[in-house]
C-alpha atoms as a PDB file:
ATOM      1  CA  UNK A   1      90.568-234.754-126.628  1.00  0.00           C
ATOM      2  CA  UNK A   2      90.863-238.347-128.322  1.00  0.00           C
ATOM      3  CA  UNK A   3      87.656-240.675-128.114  1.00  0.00           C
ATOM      4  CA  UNK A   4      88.435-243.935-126.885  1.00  0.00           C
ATOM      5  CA  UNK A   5      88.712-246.528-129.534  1.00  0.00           C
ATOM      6  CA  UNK A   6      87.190-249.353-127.518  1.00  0.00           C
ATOM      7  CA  UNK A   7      84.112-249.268-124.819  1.00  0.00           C
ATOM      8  CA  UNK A   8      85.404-250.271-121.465  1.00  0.00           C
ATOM      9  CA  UNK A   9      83.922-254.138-120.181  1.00  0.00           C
ATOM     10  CA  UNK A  10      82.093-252.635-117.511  1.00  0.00           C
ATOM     11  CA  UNK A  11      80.009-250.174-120.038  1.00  0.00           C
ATOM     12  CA  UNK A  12      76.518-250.332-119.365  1.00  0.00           C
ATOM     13  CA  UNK A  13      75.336-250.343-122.490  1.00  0.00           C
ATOM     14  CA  UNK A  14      77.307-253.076-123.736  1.00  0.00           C
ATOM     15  CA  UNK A  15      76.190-255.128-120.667  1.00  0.00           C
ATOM     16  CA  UNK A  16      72.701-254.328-121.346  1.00  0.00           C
ATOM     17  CA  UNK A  17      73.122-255.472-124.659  1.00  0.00           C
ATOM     18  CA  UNK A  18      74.534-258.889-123.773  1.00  0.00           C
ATOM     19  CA  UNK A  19      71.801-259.540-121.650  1.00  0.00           C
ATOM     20  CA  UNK A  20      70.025-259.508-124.482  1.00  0.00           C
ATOM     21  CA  UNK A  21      71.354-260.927-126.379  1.00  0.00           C
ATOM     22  CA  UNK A  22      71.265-263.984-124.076  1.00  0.00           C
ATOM     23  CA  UNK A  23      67.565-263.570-123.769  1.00  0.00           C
ATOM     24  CA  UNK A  24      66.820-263.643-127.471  1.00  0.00           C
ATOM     25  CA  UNK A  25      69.203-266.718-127.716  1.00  0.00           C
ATOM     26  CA  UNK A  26      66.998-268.095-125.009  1.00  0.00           C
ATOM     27  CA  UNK A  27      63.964-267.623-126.328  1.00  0.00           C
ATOM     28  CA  UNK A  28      64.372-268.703-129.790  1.00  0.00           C
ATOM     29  CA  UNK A  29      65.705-271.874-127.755  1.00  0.00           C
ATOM     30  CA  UNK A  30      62.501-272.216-126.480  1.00  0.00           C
ATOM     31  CA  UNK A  31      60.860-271.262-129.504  1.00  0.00           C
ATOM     32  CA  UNK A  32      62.658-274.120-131.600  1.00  0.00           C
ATOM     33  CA  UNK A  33      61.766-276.482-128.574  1.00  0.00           C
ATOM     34  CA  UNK A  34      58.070-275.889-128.697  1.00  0.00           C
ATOM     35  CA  UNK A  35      57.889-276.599-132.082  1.00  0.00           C
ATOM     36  CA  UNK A  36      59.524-279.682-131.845  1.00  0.00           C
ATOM     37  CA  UNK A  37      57.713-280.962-128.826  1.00  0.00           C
ATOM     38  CA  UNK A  38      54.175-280.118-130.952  1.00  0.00           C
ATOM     39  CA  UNK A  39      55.639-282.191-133.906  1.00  0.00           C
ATOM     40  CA  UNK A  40      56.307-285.117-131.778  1.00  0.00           C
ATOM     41  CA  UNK A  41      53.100-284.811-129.970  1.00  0.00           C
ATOM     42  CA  UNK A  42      51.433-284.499-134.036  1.00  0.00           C
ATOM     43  CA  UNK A  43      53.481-288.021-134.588  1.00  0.00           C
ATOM     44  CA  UNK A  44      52.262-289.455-131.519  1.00  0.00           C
ATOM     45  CA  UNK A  45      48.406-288.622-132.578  1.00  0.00           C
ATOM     46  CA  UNK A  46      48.998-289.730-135.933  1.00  0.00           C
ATOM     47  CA  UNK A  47      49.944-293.068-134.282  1.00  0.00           C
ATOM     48  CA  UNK A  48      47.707-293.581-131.996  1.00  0.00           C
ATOM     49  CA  UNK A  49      44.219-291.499-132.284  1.00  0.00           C
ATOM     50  CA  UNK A  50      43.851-287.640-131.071  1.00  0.00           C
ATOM     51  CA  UNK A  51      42.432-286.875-128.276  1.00  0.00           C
ATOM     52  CA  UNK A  52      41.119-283.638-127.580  1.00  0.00           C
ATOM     53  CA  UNK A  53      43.974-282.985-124.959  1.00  0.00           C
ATOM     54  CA  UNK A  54      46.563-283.646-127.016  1.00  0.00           C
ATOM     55  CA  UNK A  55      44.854-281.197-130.238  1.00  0.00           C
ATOM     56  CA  UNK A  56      44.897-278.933-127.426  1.00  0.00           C
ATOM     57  CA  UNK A  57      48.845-279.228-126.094  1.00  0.00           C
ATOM     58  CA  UNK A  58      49.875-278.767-130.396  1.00  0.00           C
ATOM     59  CA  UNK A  59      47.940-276.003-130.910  1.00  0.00           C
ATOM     60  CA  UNK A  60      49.049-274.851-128.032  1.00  0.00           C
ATOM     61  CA  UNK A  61      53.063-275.258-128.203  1.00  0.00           C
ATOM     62  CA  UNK A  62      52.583-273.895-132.142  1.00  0.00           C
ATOM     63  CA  UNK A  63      50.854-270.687-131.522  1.00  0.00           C
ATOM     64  CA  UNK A  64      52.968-270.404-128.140  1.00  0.00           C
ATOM     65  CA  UNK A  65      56.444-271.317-129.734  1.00  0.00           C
ATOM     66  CA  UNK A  66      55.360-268.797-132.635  1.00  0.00           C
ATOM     67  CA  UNK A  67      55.051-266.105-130.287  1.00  0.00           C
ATOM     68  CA  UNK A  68      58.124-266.800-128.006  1.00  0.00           C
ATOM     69  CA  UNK A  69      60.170-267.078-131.331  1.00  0.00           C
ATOM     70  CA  UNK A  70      59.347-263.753-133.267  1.00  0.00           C
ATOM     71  CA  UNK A  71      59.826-261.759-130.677  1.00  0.00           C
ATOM     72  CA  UNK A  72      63.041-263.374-129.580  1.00  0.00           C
ATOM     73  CA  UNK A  73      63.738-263.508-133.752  1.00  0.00           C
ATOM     74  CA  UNK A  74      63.268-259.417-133.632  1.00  0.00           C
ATOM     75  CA  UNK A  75      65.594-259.004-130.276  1.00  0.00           C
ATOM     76  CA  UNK A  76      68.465-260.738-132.067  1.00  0.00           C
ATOM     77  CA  UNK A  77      68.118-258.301-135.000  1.00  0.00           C
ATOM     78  CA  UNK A  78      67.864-255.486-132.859  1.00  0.00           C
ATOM     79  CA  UNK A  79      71.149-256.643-131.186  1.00  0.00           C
ATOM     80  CA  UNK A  80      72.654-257.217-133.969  1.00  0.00           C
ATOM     81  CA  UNK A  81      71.601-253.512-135.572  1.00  0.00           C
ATOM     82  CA  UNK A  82      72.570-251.454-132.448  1.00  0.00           C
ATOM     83  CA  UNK A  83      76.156-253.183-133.047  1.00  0.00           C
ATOM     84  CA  UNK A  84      76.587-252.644-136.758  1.00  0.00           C
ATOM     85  CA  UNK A  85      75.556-248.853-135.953  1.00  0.00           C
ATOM     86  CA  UNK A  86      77.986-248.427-133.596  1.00  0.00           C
ATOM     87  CA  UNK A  87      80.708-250.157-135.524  1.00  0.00           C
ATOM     88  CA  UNK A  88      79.734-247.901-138.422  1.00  0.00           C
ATOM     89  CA  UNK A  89      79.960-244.770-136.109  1.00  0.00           C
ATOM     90  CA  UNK A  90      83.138-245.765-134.754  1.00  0.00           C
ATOM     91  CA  UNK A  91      84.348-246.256-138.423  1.00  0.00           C
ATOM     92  CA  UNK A  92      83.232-242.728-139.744  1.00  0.00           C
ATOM     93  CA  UNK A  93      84.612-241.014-136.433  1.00  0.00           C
ATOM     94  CA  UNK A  94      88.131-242.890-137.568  1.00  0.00           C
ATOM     95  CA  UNK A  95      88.062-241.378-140.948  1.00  0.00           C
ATOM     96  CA  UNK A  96      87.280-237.933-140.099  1.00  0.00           C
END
């Protein structure tokens, strides 16, 4: 019996994995944007003079953009692991 060469589009796990990818794309979106909203916000103190609020909103965005962004960092990996695996098990099935 030959293996198929190719996962069909409607494969489960490749739509699982797609969806996450999307999500890790997402959040290091949102990541990225949280940083640079707490550097603009850092400008705008600098400027003008900090208020507590506005300490408040950096530390904030920095510690919540941090967050957001290694875990959507580690997803991406992970996506991008599962599919080297499986190209490299799809490769040593080939040569066998």
């Amino acid at each position: 019996m030959a293996e198929p060469t190719s996962p069909t589009p409607d494969d489960p796990v490749l739509a699982e994995r797609a969806r996450m990818r999307a999500l890790a794309s997402t959040g290091q979106r949102i990541g990225y944007l949280a940083y640079a909203v707490a550097t603009v916000l850092l400008f705008v103190g600098l400027a003008t003079s900090f208020s507590g609020t506005l300490v408040w909103a950096i530390g904030a965005l920095l510690i919540g953009g941090s967050i957001v962004l290694a875990v959507a960092i580690q997803l991406g990996y992970a996506v991008r692991g599962a599919e080297r695996h499986e190209e490299d098990a799809i490769a040593q099935r080939k040569r066998r």
